[in-house]
C-alpha atoms as a PDB file:
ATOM      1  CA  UNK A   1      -2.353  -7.437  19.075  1.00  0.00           C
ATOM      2  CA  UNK A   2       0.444  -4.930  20.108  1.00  0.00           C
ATOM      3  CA  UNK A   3       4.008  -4.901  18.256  1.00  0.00           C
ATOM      4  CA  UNK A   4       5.948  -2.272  19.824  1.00  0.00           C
ATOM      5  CA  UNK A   5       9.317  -2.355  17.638  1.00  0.00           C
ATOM      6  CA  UNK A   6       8.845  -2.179  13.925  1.00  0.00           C
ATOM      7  CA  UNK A   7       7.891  -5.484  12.515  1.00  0.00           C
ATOM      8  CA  UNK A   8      10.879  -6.860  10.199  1.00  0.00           C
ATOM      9  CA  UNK A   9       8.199  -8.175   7.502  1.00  0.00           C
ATOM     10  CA  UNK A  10       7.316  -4.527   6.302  1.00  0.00           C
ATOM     11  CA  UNK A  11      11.216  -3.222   6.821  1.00  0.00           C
ATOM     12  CA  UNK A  12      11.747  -5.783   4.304  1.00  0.00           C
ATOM     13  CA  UNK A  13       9.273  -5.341   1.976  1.00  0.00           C
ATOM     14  CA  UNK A  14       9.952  -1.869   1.272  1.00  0.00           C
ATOM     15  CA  UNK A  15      13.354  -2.386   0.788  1.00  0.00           C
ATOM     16  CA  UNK A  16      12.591  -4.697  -1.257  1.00  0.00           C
ATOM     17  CA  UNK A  17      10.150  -2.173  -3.183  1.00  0.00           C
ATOM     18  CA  UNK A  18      12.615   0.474  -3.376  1.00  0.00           C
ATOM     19  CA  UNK A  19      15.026  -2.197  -5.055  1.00  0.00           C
ATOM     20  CA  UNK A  20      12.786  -3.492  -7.493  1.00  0.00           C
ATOM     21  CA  UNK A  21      11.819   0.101  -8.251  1.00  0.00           C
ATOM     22  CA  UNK A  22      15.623   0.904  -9.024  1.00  0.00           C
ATOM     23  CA  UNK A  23      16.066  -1.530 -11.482  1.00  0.00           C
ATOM     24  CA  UNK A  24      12.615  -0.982 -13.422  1.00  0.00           C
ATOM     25  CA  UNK A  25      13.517   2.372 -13.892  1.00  0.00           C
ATOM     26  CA  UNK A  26      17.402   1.417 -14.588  1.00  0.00           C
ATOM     27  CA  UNK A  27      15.942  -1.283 -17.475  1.00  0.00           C
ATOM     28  CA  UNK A  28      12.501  -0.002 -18.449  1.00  0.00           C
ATOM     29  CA  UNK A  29      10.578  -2.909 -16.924  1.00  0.00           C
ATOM     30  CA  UNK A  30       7.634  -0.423 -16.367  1.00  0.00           C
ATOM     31  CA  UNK A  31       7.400   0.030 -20.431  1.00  0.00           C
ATOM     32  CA  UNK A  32       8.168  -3.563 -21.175  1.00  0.00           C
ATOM     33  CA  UNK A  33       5.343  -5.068 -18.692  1.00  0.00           C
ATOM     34  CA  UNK A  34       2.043  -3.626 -18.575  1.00  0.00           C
ATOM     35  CA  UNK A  35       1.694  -5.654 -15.469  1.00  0.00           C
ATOM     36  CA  UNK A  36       4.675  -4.468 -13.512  1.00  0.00           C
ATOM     37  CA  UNK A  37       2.867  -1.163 -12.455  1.00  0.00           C
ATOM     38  CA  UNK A  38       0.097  -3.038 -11.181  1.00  0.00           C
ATOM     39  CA  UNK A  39       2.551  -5.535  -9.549  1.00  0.00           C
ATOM     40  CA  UNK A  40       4.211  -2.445  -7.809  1.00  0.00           C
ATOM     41  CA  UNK A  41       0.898  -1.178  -6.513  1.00  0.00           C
ATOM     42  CA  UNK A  42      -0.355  -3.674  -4.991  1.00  0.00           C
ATOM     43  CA  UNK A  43       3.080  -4.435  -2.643  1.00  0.00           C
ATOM     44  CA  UNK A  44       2.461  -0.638  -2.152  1.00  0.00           C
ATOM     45  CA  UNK A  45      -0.669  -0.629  -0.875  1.00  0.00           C
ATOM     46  CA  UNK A  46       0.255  -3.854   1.123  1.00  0.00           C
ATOM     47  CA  UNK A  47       2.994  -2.216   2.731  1.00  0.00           C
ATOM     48  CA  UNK A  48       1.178   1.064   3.408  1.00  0.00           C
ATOM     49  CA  UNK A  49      -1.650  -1.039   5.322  1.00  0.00           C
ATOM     50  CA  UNK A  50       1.073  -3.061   7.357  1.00  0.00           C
ATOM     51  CA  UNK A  51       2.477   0.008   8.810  1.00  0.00           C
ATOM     52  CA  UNK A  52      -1.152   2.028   9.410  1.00  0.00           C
ATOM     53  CA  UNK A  53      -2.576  -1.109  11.240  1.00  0.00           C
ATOM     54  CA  UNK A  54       1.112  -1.728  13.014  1.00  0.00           C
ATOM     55  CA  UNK A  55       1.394   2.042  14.081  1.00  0.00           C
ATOM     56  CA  UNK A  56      -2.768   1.806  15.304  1.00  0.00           C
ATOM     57  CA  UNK A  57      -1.805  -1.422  17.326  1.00  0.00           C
ATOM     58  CA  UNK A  58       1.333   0.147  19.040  1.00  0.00           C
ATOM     59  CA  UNK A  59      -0.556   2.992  20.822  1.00  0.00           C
ATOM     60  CA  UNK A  60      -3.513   0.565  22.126  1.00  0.00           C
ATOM     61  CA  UNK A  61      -3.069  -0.800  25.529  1.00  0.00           C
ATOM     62  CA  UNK A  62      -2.066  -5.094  25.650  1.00  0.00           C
ATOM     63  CA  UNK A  63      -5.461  -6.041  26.490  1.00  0.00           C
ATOM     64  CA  UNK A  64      -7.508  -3.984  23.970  1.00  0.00           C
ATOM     65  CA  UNK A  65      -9.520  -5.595  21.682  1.00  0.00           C
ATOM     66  CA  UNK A  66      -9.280  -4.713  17.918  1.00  0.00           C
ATOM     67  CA  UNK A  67     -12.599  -5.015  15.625  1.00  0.00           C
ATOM     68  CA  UNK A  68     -12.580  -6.123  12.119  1.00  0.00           C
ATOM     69  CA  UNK A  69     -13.993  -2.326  11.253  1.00  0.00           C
ATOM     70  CA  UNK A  70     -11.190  -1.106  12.664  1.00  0.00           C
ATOM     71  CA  UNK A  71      -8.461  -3.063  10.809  1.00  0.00           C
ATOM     72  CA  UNK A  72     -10.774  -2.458   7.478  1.00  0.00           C
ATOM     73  CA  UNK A  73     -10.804   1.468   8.313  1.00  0.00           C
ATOM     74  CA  UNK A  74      -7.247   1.515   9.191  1.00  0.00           C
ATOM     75  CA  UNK A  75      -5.631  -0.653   6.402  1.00  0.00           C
ATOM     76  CA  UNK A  76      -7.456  -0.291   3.809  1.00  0.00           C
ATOM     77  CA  UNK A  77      -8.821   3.009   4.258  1.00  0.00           C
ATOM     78  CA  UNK A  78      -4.833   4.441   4.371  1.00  0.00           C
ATOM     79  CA  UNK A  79      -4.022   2.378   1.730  1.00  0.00           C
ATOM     80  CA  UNK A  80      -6.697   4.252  -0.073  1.00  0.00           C
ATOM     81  CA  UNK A  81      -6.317   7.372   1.099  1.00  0.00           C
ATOM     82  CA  UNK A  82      -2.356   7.691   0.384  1.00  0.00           C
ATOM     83  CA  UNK A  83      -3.266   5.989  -3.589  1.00  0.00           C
ATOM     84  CA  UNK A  84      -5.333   8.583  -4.176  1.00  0.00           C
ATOM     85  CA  UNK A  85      -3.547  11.091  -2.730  1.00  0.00           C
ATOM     86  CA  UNK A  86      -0.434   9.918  -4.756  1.00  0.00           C
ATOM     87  CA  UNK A  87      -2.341   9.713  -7.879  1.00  0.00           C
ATOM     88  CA  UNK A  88      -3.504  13.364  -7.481  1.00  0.00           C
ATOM     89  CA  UNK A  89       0.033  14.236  -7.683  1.00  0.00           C
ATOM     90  CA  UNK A  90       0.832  11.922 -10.502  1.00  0.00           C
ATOM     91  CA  UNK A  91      -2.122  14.444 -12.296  1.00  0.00           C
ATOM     92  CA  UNK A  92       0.046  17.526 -11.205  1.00  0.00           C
ATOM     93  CA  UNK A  93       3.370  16.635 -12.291  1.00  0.00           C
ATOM     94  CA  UNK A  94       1.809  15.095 -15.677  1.00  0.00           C
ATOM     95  CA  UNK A  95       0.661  18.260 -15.725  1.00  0.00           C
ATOM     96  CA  UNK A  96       3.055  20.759 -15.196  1.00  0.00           C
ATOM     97  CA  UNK A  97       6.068  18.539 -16.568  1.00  0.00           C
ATOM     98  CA  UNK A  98       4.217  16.964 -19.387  1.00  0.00           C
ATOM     99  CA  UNK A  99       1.362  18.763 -20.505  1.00  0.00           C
ATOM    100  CA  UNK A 100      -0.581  15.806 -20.547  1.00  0.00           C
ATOM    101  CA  UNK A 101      -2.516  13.802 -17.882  1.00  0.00           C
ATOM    102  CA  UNK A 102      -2.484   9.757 -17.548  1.00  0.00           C
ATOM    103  CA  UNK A 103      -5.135   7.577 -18.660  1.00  0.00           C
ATOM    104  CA  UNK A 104      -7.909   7.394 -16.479  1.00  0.00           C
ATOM    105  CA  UNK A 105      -7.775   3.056 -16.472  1.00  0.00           C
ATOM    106  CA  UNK A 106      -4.106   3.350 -15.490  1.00  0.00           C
ATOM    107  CA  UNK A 107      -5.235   6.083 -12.313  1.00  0.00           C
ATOM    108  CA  UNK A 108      -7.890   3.710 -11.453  1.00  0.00           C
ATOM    109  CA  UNK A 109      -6.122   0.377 -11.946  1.00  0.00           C
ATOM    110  CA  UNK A 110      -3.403   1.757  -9.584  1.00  0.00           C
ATOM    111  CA  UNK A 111      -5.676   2.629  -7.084  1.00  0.00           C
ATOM    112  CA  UNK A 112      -7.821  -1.225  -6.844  1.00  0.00           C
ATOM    113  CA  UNK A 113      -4.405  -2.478  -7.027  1.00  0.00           C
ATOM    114  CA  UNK A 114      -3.056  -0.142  -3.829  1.00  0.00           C
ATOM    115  CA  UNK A 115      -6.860  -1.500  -2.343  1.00  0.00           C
ATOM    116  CA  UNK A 116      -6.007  -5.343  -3.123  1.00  0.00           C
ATOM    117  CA  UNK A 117      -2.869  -5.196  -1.724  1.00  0.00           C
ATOM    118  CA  UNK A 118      -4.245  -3.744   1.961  1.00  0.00           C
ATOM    119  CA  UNK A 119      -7.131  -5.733   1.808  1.00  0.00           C
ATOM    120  CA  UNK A 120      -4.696  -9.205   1.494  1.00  0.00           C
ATOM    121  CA  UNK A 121      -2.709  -7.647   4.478  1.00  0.00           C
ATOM    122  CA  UNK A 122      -5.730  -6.970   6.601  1.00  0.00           C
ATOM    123  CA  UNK A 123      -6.843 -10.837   5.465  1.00  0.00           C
ATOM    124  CA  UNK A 124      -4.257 -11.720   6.686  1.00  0.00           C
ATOM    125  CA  UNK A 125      -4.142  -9.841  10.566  1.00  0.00           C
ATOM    126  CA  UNK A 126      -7.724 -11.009  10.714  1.00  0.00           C
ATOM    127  CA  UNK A 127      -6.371 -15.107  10.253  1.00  0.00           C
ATOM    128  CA  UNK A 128      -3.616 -14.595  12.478  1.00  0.00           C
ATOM    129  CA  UNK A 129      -5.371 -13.158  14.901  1.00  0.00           C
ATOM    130  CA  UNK A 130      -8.729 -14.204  14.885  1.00  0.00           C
ATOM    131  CA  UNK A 131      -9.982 -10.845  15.111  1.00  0.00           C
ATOM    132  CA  UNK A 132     -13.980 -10.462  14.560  1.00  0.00           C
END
């Protein structure tokens, strides 16, 4: 499981992200549907677990063998890491620029959807490649 150039699945999808993004912000789609956040998390987290697992395979050698545990730590466990990470700062700019801190449902909500969206890409590695 080695991809050395950049696979053109994940250079779409966060293009496609950053588009989306543009116009829910331009028309308010994040007010309008409670369910775009989550929407926007999980091809987030998706995304963030296509890279970590496609940046792990490009430094292995051809014939290395990649374990289930692995993809798990490496995709969902970035995923993870970066959602909570980005939700910390969400808490400091509320913060600061605000004076007021986001609900905790919407902090956690974000994060399970950041999780569900790298655990459907590391599904997916794992039936593609048969990995065990």
């Amino acid at each position: 499981m080695q991809l050395r150039t950049f696979p053109a699945s994940l250079a779409v999808l966060v293009v496609a992200i950053a588009v989306v993004n543009f116009f829910a912000h331009t028309y308010y789609w994040y007010r309008l549907f409670f369910w775009f956040d989550m929407m926007m998390h999980f091809a987030g987290g998706a995304w963030l677990s296509g890279v970590a697992i496609w940046w792990q395979g490009r430094k292995l050698a051809p014939e290395t063998v990649v374990t289930f545990k692995t993809l798990v730590l490496v995709g969902v466990g970035t995923a993870l890491a970066i959602g909570v990470l980005w939700e910390g700062y969400e808490v400091i700019v509320g913060v600061v620029v605000e004076g007021r801190v986001n609900a905790l449902a919407d902090t956690l909500s974000d994060i399970f959807f950041d999780t569900l969206g790298a655990v459907l890409v590391v599904a997916m590695v794992v039936r593609k490649h048969l990995v065990l």
